[in-house]
N, C-alpha and C. Protein backbone atom coordinates (compact mmCIF):
# COMPACT_ATOMS: atom_id res chain seq x y z
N UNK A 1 -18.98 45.40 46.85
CA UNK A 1 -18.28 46.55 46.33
C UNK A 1 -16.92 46.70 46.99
N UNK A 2 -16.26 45.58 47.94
CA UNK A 2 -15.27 46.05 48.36
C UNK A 2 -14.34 45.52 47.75
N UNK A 3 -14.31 44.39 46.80
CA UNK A 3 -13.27 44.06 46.27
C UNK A 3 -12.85 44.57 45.03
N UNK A 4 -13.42 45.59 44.86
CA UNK A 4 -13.06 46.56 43.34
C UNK A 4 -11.88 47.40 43.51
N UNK A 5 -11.17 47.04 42.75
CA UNK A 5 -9.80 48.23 42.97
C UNK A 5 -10.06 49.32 42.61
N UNK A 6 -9.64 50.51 42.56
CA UNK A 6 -9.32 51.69 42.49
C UNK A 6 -8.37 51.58 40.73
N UNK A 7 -9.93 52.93 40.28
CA UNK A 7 -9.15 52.65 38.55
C UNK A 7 -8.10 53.46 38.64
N UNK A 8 -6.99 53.34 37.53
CA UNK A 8 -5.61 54.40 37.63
C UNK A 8 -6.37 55.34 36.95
N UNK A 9 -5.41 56.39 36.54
CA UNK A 9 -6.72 58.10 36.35
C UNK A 9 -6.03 57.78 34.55
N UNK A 10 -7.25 58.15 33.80
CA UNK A 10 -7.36 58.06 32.36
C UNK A 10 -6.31 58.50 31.79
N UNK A 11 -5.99 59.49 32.44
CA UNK A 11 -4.22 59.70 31.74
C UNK A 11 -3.39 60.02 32.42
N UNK A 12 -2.37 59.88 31.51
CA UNK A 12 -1.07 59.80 32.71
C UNK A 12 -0.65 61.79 32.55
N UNK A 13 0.14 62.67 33.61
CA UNK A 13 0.28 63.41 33.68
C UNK A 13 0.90 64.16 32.26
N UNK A 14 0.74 65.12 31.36
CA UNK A 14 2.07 65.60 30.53
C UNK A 14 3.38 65.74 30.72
N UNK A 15 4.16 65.50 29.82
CA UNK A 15 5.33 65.48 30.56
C UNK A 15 5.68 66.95 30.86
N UNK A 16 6.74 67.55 31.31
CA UNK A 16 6.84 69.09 31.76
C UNK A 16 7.75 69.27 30.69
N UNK A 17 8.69 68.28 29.35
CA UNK A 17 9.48 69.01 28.75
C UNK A 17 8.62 68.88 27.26
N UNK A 18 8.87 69.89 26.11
CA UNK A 18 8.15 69.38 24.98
C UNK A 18 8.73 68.17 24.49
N UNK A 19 8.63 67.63 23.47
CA UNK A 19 9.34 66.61 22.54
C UNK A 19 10.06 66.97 22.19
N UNK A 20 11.07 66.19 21.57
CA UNK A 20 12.03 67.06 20.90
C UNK A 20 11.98 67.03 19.49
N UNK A 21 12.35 68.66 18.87
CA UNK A 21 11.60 68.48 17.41
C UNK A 21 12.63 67.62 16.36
N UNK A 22 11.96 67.37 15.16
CA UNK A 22 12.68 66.55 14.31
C UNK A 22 13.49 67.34 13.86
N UNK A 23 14.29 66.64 12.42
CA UNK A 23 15.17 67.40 11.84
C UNK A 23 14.19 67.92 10.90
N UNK A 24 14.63 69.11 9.55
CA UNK A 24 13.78 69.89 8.59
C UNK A 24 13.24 68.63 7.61
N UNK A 25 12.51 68.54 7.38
CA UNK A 25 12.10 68.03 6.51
C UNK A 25 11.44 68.68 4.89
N UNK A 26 10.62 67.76 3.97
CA UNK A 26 10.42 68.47 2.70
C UNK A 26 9.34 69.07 3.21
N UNK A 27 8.50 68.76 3.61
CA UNK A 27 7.34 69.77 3.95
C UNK A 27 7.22 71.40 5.13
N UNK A 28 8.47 70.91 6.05
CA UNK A 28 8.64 72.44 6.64
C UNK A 28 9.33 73.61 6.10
N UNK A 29 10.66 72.96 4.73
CA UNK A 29 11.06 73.22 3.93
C UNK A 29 10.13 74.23 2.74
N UNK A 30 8.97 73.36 2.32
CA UNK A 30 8.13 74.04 1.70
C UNK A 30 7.28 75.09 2.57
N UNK A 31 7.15 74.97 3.79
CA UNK A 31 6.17 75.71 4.33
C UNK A 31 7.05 76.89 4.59
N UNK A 32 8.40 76.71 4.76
CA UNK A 32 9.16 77.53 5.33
C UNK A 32 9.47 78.94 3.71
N UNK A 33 9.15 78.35 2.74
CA UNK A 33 9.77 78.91 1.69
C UNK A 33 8.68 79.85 1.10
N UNK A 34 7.19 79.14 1.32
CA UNK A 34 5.99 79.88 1.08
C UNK A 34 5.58 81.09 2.51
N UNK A 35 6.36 80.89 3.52
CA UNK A 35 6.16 81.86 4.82
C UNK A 35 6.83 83.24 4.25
N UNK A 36 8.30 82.90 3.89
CA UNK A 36 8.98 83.89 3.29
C UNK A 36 8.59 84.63 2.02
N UNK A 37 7.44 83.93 1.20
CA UNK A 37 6.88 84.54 -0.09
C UNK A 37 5.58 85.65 0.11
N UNK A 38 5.15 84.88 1.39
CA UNK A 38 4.18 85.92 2.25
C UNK A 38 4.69 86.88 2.58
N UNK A 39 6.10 86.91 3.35
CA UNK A 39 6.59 88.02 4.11
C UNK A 39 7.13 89.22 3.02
N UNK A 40 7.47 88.55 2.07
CA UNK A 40 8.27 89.51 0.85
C UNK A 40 7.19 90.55 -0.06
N UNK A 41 5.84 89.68 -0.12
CA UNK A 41 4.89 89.87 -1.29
C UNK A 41 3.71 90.56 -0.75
N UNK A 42 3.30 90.06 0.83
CA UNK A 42 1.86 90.34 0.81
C UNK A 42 2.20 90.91 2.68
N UNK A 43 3.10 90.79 3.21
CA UNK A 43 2.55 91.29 4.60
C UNK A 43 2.53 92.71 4.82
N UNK A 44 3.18 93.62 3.80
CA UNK A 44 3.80 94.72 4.21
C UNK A 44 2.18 95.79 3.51
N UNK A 45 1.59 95.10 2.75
CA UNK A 45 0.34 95.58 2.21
C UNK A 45 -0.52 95.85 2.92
N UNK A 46 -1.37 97.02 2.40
CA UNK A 46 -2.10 97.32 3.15
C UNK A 46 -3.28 98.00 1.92
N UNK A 47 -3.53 96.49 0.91
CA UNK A 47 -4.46 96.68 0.07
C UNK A 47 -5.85 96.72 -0.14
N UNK A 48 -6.38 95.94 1.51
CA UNK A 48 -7.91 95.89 1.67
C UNK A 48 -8.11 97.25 2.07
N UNK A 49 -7.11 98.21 2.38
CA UNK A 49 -8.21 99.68 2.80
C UNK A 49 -8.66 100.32 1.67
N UNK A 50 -7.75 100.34 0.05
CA UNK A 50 -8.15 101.22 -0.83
C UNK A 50 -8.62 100.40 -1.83
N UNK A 51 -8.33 99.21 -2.04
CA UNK A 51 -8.75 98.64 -3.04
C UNK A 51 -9.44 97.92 -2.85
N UNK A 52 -10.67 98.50 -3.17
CA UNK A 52 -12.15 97.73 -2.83
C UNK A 52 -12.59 96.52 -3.86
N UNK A 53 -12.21 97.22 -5.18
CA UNK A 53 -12.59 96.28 -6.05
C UNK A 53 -11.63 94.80 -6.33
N UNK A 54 -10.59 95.06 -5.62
CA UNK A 54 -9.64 93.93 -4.96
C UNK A 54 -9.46 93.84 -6.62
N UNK A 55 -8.36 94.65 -7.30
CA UNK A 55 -7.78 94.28 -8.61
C UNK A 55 -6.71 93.93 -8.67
N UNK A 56 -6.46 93.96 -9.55
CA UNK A 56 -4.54 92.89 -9.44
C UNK A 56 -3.42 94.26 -9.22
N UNK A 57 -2.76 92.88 -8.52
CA UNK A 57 -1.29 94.27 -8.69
C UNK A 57 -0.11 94.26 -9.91
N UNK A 58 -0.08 95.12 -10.02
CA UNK A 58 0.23 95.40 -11.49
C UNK A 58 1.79 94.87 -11.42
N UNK A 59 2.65 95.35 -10.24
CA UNK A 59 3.71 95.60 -9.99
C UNK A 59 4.21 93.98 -9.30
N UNK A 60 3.30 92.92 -8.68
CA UNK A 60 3.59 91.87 -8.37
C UNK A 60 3.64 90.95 -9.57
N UNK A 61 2.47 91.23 -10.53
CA UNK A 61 2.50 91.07 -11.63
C UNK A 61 3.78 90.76 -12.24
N UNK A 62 4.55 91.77 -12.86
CA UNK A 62 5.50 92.40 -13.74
C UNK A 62 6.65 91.47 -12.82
N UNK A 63 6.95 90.95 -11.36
CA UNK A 63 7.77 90.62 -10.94
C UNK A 63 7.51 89.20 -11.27
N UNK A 64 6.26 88.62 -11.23
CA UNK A 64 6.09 87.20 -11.40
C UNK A 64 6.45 86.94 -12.78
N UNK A 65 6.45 87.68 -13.78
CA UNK A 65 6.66 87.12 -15.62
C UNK A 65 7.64 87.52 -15.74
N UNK A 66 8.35 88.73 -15.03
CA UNK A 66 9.99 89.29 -15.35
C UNK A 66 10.78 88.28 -15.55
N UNK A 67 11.27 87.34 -14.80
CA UNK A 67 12.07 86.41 -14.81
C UNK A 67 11.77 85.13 -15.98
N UNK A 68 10.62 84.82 -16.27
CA UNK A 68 10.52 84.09 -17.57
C UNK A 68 10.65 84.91 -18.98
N UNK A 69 10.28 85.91 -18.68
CA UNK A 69 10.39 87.18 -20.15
C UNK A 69 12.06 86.97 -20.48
N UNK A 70 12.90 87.87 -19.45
CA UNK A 70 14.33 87.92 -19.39
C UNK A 70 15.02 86.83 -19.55
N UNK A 71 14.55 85.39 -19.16
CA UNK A 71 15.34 84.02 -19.78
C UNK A 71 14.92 83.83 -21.13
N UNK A 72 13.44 83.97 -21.76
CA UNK A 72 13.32 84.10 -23.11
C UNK A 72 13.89 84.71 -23.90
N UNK A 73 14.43 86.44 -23.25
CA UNK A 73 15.12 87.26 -24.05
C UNK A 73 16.58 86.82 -24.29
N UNK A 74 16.80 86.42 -23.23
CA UNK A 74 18.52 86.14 -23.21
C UNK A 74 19.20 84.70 -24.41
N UNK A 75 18.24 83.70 -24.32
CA UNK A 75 18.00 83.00 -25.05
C UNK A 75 18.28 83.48 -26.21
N UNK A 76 17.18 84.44 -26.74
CA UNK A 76 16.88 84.88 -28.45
C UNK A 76 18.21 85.47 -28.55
N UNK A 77 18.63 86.20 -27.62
CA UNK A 77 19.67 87.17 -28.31
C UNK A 77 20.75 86.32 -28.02
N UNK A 78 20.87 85.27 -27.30
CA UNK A 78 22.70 84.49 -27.51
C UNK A 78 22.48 83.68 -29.05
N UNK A 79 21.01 82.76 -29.37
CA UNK A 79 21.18 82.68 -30.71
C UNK A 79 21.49 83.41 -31.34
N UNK A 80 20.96 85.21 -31.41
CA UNK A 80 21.36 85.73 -32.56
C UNK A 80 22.54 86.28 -32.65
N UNK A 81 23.52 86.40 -31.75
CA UNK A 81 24.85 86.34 -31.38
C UNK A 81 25.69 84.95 -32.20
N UNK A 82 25.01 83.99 -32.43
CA UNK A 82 25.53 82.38 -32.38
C UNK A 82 25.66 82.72 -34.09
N UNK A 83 23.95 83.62 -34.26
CA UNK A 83 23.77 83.44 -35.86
C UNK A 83 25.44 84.43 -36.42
N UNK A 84 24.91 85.73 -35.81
CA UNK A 84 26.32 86.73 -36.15
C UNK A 84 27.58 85.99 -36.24
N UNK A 85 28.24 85.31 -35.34
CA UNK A 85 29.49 84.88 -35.41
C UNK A 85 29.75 84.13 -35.97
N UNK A 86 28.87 83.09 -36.65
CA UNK A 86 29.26 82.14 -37.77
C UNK A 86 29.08 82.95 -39.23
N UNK A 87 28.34 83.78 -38.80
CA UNK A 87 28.12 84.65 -40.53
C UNK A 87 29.93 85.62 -40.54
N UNK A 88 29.97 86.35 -39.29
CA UNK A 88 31.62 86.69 -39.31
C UNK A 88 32.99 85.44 -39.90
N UNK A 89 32.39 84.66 -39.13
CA UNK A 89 33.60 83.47 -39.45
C UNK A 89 33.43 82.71 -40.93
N UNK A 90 32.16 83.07 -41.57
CA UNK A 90 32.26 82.85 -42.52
C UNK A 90 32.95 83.90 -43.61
N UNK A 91 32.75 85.09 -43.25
CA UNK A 91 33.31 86.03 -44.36
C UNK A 91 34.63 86.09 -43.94
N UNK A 92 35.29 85.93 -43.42
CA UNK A 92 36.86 85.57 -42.41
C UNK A 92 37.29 84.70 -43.06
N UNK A 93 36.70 83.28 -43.46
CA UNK A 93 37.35 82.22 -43.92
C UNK A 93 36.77 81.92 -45.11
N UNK A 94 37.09 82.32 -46.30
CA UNK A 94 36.05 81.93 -47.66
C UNK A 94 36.51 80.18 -47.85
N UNK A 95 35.02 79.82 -48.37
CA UNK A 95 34.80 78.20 -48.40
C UNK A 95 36.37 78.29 -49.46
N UNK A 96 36.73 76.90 -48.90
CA UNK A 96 37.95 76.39 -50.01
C UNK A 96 37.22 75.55 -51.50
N UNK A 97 37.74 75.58 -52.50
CA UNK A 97 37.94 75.16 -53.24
C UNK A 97 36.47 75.68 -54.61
N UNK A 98 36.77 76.96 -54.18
CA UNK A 98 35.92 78.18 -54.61
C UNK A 98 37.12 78.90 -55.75
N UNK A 99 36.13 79.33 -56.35
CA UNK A 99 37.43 80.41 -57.72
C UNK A 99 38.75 81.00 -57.32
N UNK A 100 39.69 80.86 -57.45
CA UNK A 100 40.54 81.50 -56.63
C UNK A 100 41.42 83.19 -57.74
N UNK A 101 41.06 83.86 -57.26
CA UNK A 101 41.67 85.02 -58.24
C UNK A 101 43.53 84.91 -58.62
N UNK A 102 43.75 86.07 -59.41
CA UNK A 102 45.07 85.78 -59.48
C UNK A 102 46.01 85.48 -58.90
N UNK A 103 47.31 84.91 -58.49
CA UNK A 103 47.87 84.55 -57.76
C UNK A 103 49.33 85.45 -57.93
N UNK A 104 49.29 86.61 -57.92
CA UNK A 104 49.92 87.49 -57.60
C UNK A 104 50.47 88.48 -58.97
N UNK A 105 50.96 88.69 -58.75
CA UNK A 105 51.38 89.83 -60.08
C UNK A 105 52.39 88.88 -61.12
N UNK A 106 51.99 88.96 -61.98
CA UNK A 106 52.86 88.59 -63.19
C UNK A 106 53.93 88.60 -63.71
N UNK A 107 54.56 87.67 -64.39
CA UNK A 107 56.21 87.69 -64.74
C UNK A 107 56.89 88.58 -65.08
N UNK A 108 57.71 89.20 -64.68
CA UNK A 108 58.28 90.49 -65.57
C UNK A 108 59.62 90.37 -66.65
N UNK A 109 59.61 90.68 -67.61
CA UNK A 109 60.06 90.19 -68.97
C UNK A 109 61.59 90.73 -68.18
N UNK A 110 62.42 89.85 -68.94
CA UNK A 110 63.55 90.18 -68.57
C UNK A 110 64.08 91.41 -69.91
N UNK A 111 65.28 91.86 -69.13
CA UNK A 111 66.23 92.63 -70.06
C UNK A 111 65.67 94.21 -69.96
N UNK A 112 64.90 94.61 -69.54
CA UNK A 112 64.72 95.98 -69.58
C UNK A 112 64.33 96.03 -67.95
């Protein structure tokens, strides 16, 4: 037993500084964007004391479809804006080569 060395110890000490962190990436990016959806939506609640039957919120609701409703709306109404102004520009400019009425007042006889 005397020629056995002495094992080194299973690990080596931690170092005393942390690592140094990376740059942002897509995933802290995402985590970072869903932290802030928590903080905006759900931390300030305090819905487990009254709402037992844990029902929806009406008002988170209305914020999550608002923004697809209002791009649908805006949509419909610039078409029907698109429809109006060509129906204006049509009564503005009558098609050419349509009946054309008289072309001004008539000859006046000479001598009187």
């Amino acid at each position: 037993k005397k020629g056995k060395k002495k094992k080194a110890p299973a690990e080596e000490a931690p170092p005393k500084e942390p690592p140094p962190l990376q740059g942002p990436s897509e995933i802290t990016g995402t985590m970072y964007g869903n932290i802030l959806n928590y903080q905006a939506d759900w931390e300030d609640k305090e819905d487990w004391k009254y709402n037992f039957a844990q029902k929806h919120d009406v008002e988170l609701a209305k914020k999550k479809i608002r923004v697809d409703v209002e791009a649908e709306l805006k949509d419909a109404v610039d078409e029907m804006l698109k429809q109006n102004l060509a129906k204006i520009k049509a009564q503005l400019n009558p098609a050419k080569g349509g009946k054309k009425g008289k072309g001004g007042k008539g000859k006046k006889k000479k001598g009187r």
